[in-house]
PDB file of N, CA and C in Angstrom:
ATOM      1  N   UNK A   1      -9.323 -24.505  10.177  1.00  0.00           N
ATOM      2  CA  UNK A   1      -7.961 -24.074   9.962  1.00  0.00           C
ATOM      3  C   UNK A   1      -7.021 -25.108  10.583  1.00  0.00           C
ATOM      4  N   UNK A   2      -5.958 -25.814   9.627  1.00  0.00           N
ATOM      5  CA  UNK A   2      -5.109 -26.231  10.132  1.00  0.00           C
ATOM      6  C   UNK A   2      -3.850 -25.667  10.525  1.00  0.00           C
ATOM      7  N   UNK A   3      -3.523 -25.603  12.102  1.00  0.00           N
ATOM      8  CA  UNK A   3      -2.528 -25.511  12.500  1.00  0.00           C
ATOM      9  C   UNK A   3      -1.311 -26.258  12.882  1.00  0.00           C
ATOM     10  N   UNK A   4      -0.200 -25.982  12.134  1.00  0.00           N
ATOM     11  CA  UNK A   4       0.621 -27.409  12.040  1.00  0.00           C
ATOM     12  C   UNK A   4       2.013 -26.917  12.494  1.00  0.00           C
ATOM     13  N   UNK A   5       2.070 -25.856  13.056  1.00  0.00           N
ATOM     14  CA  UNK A   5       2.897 -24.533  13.686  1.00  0.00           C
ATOM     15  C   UNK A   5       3.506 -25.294  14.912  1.00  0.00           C
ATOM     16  N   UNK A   6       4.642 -25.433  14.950  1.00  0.00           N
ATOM     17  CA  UNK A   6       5.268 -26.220  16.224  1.00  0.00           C
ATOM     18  C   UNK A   6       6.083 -25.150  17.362  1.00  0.00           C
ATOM     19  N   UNK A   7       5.692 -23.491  17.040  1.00  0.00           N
ATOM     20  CA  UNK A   7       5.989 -22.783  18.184  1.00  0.00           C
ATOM     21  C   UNK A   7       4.991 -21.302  18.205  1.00  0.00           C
ATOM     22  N   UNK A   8       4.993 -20.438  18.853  1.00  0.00           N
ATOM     23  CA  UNK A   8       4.310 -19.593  19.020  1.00  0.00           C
ATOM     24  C   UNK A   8       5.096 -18.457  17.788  1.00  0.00           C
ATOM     25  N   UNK A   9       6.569 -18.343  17.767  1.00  0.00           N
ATOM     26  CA  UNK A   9       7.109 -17.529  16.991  1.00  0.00           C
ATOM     27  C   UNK A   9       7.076 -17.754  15.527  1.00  0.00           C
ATOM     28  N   UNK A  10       6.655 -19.424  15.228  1.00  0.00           N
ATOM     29  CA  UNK A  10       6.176 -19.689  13.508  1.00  0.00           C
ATOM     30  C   UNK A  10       4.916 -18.808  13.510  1.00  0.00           C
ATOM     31  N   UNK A  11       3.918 -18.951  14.426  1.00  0.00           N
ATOM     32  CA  UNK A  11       2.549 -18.620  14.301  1.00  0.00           C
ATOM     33  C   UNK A  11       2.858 -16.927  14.322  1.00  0.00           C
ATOM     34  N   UNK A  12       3.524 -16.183  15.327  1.00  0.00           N
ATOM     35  CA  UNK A  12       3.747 -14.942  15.072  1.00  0.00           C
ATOM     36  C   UNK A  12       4.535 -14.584  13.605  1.00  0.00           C
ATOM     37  N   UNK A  13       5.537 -15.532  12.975  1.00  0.00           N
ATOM     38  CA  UNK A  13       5.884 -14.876  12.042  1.00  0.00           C
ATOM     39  C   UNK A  13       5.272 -15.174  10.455  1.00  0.00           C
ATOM     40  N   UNK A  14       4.084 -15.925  10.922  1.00  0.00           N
ATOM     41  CA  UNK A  14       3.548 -16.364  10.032  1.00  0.00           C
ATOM     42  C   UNK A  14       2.879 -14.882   9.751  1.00  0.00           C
ATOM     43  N   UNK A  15       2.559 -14.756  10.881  1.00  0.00           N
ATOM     44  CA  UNK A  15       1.288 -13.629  10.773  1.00  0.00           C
ATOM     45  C   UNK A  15       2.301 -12.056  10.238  1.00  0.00           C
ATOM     46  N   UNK A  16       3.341 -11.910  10.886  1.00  0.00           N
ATOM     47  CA  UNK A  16       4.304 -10.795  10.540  1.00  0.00           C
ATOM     48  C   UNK A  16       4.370 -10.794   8.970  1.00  0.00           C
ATOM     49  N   UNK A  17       4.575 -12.312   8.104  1.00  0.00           N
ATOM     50  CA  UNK A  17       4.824 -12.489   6.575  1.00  0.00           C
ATOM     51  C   UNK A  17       3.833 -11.751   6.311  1.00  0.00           C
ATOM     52  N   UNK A  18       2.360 -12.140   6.612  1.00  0.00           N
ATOM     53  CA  UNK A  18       1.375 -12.104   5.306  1.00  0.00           C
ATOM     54  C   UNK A  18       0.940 -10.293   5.676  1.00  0.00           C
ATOM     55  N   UNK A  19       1.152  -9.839   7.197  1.00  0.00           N
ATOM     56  CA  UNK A  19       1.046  -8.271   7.250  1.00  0.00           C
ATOM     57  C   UNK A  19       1.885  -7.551   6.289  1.00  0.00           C
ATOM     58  N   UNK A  20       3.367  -7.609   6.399  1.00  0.00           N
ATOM     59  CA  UNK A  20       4.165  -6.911   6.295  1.00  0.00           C
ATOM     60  C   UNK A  20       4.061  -7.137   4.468  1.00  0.00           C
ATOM     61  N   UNK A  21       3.881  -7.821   3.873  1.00  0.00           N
ATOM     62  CA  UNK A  21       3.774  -8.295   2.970  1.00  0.00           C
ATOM     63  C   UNK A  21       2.182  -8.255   1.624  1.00  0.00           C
ATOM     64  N   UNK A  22       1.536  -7.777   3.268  1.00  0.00           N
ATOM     65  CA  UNK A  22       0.255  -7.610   2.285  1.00  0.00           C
ATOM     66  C   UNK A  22      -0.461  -8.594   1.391  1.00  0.00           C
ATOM     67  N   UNK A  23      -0.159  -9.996   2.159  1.00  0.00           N
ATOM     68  CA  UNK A  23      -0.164 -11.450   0.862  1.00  0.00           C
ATOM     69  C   UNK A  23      -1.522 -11.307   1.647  1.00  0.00           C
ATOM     70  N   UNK A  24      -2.379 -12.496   0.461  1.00  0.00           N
ATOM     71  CA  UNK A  24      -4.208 -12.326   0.675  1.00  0.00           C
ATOM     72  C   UNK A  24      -3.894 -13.893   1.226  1.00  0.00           C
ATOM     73  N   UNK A  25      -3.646 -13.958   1.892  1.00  0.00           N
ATOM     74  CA  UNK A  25      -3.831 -16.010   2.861  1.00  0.00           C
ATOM     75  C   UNK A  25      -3.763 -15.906   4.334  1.00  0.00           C
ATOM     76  N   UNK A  26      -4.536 -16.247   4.648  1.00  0.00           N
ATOM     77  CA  UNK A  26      -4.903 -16.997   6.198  1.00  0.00           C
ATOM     78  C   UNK A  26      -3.253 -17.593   6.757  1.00  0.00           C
ATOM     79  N   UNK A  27      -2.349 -16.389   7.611  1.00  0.00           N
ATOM     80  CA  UNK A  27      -1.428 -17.193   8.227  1.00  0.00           C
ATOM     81  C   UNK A  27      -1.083 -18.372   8.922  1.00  0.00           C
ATOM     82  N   UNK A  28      -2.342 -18.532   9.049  1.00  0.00           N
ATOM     83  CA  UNK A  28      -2.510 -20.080   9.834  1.00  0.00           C
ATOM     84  C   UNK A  28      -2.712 -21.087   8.703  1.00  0.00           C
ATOM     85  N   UNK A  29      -2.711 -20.714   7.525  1.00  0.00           N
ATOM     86  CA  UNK A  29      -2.613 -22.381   6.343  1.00  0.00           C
ATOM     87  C   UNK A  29      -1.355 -22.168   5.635  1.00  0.00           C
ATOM     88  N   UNK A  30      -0.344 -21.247   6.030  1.00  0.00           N
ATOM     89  CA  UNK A  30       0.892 -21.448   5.657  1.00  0.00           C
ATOM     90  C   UNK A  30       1.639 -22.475   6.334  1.00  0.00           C
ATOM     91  N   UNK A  31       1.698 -23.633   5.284  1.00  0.00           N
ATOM     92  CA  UNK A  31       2.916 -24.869   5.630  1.00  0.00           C
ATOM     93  C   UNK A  31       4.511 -24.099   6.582  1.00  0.00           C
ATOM     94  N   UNK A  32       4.889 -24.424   7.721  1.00  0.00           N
ATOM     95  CA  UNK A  32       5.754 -24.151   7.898  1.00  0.00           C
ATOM     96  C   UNK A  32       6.818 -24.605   7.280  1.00  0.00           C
ATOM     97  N   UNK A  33       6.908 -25.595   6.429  1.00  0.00           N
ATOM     98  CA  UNK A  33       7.627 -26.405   6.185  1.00  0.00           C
ATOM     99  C   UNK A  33       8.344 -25.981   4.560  1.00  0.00           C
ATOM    100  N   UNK A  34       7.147 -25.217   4.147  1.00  0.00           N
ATOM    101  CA  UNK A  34       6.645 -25.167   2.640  1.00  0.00           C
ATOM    102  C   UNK A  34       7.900 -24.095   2.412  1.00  0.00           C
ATOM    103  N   UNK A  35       8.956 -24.045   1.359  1.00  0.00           N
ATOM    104  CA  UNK A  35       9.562 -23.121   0.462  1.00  0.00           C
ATOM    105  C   UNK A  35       8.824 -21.721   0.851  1.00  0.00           C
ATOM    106  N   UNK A  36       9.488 -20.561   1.295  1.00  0.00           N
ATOM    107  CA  UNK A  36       9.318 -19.240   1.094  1.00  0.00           C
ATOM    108  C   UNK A  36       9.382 -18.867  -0.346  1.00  0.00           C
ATOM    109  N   UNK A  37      10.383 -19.055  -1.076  1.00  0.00           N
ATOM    110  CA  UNK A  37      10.372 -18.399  -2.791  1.00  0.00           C
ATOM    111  C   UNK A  37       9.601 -19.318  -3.526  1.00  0.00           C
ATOM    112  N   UNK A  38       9.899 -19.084  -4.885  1.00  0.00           N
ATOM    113  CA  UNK A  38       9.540 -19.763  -6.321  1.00  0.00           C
ATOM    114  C   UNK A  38       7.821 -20.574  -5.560  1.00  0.00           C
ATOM    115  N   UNK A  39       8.267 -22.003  -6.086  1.00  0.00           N
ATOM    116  CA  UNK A  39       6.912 -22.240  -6.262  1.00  0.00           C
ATOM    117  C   UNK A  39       6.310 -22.429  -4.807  1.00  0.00           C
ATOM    118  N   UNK A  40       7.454 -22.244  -3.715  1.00  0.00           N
ATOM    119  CA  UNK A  40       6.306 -22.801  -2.479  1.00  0.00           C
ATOM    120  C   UNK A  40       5.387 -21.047  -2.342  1.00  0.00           C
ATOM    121  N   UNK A  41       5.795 -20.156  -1.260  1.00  0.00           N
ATOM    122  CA  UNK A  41       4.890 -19.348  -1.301  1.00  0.00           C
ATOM    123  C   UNK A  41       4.763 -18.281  -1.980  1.00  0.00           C
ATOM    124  N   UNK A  42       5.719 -18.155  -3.021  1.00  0.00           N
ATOM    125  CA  UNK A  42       5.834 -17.439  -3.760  1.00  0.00           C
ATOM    126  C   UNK A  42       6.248 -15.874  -3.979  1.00  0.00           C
ATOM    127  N   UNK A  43       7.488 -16.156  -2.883  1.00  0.00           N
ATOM    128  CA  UNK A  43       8.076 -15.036  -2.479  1.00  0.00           C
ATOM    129  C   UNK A  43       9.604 -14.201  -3.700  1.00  0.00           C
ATOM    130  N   UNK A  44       9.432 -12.995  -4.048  1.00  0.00           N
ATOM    131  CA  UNK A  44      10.619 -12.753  -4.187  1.00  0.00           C
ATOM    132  C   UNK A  44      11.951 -11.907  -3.528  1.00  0.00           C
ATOM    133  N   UNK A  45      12.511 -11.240  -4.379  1.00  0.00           N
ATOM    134  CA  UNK A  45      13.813 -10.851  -3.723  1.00  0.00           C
ATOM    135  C   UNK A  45      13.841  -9.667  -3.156  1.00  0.00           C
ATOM    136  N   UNK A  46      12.498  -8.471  -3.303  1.00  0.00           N
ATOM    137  CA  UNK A  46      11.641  -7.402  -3.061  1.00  0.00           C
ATOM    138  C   UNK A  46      11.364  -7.880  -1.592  1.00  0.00           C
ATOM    139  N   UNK A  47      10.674  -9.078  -2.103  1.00  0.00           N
ATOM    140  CA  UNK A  47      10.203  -9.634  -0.241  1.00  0.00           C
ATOM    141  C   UNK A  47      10.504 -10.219   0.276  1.00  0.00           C
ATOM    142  N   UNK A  48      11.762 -10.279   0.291  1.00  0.00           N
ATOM    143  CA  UNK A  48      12.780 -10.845   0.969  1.00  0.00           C
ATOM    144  C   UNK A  48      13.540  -9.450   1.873  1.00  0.00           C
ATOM    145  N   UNK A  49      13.542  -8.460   1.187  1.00  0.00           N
ATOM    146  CA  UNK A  49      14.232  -7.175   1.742  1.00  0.00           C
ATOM    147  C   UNK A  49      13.317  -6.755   2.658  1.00  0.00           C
ATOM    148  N   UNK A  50      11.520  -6.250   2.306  1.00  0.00           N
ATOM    149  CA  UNK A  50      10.749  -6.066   3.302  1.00  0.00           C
ATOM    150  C   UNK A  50      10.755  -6.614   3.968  1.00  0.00           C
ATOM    151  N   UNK A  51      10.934  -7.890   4.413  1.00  0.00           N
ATOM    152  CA  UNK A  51      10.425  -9.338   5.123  1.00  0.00           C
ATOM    153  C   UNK A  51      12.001  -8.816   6.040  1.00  0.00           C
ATOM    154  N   UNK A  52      12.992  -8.837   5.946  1.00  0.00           N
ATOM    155  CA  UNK A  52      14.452  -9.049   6.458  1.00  0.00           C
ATOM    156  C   UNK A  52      13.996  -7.265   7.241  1.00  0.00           C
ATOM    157  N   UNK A  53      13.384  -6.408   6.902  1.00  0.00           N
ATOM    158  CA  UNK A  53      13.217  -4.967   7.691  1.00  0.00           C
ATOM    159  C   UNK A  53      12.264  -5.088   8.754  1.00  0.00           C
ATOM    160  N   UNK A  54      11.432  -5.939   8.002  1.00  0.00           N
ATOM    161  CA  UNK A  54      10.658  -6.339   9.183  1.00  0.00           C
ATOM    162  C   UNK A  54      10.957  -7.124  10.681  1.00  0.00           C
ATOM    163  N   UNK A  55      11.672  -8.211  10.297  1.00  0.00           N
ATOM    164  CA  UNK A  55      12.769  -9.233  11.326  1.00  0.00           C
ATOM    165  C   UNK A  55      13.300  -8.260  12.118  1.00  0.00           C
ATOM    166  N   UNK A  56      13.936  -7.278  11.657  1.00  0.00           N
ATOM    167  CA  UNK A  56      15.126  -6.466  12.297  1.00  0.00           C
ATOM    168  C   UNK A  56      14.357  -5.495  13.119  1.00  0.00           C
ATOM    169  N   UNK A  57      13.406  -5.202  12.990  1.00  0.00           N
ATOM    170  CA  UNK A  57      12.511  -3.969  13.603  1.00  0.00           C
ATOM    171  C   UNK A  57      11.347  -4.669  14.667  1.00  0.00           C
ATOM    172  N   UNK A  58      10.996  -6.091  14.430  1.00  0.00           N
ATOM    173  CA  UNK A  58      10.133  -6.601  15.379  1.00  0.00           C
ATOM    174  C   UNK A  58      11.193  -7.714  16.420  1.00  0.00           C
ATOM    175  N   UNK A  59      12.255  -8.424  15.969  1.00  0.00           N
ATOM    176  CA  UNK A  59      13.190  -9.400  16.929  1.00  0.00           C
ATOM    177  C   UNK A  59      14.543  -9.077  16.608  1.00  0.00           C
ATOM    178  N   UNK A  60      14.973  -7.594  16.447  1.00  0.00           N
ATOM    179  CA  UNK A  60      16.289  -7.262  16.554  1.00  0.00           C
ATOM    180  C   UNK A  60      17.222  -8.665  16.003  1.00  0.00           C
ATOM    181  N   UNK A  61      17.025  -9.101  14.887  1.00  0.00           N
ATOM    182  CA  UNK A  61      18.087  -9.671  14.255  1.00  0.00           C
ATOM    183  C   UNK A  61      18.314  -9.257  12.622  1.00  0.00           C
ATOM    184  N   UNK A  62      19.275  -8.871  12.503  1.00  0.00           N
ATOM    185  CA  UNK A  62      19.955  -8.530  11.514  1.00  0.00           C
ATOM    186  C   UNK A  62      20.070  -9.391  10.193  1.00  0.00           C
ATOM    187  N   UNK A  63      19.450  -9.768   9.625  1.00  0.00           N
ATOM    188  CA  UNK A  63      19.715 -10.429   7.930  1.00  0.00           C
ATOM    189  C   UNK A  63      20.468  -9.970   7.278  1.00  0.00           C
ATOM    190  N   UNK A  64      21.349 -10.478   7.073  1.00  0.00           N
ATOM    191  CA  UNK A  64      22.602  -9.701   5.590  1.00  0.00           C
ATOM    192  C   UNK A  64      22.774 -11.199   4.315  1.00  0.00           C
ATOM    193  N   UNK A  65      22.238 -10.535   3.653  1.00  0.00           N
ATOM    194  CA  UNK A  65      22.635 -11.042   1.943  1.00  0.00           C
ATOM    195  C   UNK A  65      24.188 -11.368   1.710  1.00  0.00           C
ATOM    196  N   UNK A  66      24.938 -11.031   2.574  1.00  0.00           N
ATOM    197  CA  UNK A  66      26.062 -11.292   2.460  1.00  0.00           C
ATOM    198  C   UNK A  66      26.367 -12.702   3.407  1.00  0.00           C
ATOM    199  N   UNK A  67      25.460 -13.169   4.549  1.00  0.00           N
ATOM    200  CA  UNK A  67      25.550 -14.267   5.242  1.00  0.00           C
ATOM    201  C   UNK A  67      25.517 -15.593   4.362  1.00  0.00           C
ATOM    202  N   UNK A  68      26.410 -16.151   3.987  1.00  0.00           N
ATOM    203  CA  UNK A  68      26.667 -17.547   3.642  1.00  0.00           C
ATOM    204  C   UNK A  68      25.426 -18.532   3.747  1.00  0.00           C
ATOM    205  N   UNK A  69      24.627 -18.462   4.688  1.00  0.00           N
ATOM    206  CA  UNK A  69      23.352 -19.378   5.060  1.00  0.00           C
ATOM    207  C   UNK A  69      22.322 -18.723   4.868  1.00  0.00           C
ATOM    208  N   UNK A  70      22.014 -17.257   3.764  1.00  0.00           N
ATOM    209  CA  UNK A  70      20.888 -16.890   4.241  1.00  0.00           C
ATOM    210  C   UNK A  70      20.112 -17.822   2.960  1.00  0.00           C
ATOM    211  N   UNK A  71      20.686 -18.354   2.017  1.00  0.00           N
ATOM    212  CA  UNK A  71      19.400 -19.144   1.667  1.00  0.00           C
ATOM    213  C   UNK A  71      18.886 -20.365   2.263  1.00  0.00           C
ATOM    214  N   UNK A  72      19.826 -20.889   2.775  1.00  0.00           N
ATOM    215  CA  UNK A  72      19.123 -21.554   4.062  1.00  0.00           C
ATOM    216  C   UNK A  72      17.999 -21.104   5.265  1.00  0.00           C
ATOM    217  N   UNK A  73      18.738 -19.980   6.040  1.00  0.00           N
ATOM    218  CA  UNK A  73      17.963 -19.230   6.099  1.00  0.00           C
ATOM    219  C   UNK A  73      16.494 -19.173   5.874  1.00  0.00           C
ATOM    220  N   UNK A  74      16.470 -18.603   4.604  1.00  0.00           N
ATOM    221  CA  UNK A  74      15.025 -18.450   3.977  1.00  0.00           C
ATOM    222  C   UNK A  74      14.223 -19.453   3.192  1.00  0.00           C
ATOM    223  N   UNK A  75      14.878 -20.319   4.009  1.00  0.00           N
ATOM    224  CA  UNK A  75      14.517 -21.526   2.984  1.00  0.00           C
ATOM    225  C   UNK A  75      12.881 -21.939   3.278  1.00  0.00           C
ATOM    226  N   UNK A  76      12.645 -21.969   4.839  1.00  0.00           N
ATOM    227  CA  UNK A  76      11.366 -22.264   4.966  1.00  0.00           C
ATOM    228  C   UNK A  76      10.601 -21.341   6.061  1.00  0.00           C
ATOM    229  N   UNK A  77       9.845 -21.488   6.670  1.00  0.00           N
ATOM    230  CA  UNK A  77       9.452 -20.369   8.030  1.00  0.00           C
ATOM    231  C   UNK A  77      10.050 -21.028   9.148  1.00  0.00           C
ATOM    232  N   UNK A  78       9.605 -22.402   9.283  1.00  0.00           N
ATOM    233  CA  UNK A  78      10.182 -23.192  10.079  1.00  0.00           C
ATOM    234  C   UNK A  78      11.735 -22.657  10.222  1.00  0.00           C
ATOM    235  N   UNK A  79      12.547 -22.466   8.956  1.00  0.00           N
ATOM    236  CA  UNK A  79      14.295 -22.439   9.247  1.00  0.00           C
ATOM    237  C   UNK A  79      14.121 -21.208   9.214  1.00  0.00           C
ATOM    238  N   UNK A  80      13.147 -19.754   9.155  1.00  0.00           N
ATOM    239  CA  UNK A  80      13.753 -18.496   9.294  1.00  0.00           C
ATOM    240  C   UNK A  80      13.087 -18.283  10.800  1.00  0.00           C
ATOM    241  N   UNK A  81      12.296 -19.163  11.496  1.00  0.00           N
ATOM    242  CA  UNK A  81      12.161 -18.929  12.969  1.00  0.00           C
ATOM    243  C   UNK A  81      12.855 -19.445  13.860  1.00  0.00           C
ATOM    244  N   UNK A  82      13.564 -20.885  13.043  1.00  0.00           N
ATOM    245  CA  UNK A  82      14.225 -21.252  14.263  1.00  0.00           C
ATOM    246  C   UNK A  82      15.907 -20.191  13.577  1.00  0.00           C
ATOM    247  N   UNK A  83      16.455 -19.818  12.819  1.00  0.00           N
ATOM    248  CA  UNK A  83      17.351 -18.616  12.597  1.00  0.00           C
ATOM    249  C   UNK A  83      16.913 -17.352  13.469  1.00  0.00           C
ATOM    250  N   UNK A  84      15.930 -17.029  13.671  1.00  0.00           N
ATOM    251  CA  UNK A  84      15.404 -15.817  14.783  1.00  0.00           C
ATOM    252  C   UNK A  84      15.603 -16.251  15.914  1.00  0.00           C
ATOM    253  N   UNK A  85      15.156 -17.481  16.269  1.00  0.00           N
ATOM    254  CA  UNK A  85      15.126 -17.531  17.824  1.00  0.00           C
ATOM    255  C   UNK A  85      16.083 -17.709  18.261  1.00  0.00           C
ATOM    256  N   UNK A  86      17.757 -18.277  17.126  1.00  0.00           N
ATOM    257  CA  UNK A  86      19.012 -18.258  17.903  1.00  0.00           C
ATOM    258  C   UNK A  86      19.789 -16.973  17.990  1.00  0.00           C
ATOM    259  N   UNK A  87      19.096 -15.830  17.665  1.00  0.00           N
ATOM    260  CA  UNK A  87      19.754 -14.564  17.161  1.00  0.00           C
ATOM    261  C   UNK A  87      19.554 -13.389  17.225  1.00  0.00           C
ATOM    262  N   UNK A  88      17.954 -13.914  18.355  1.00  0.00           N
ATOM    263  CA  UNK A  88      16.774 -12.492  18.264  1.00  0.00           C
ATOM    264  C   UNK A  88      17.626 -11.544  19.667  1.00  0.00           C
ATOM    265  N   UNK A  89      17.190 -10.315  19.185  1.00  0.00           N
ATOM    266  CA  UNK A  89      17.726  -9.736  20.460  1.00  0.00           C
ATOM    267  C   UNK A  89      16.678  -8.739  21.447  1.00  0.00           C
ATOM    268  N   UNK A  90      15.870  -9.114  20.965  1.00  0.00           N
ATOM    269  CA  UNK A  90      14.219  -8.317  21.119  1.00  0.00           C
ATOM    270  C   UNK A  90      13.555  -9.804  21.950  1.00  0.00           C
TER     271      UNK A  90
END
């Protein structure tokens, strides 16, 4: 298994994605780097809402669809952990 995870909270939310989400992959060979939607992991807008209930219920930060940056945001794991870790309140 390659681990290419540059903090403990990619590796935890790696693992939070593929639970909460029910995806069949080894959290530890998710590219941090790699696209959350379309063709990187192949996320949609369903799991984007579970995924954002989940955030809010395990590191008390709030996701709103109405935030200007959330496709930034969600752009990669890498940018939705380092978005948690400036915002978590848990």
């Amino acid at each position: 298994m390659t681990d290419s995870f540059t903090s403990s909270l990619e590796r935890d939310l790696a693992g939070l994605i593929v639970q909460t989400l029910k995806l069949k992959v080894d959290p530890g060979t998710i590219d941090p780097t790699q696209a959350l939607f379309g063709d990187g992991l192949g996320l949609d807008s369903i799991d984007a809402l579970e995924l954002s209930l989940a955030i809010s219920q395990t590191y008390g930060y709030q996701l709103k669809s109405s935030d200007p940056e959330i496709k930034a945001i969600f752009a990669s794991l890498r940018a939705l952990a380092n978005a948690i870790e400036k915002n978590r309140t848990k």
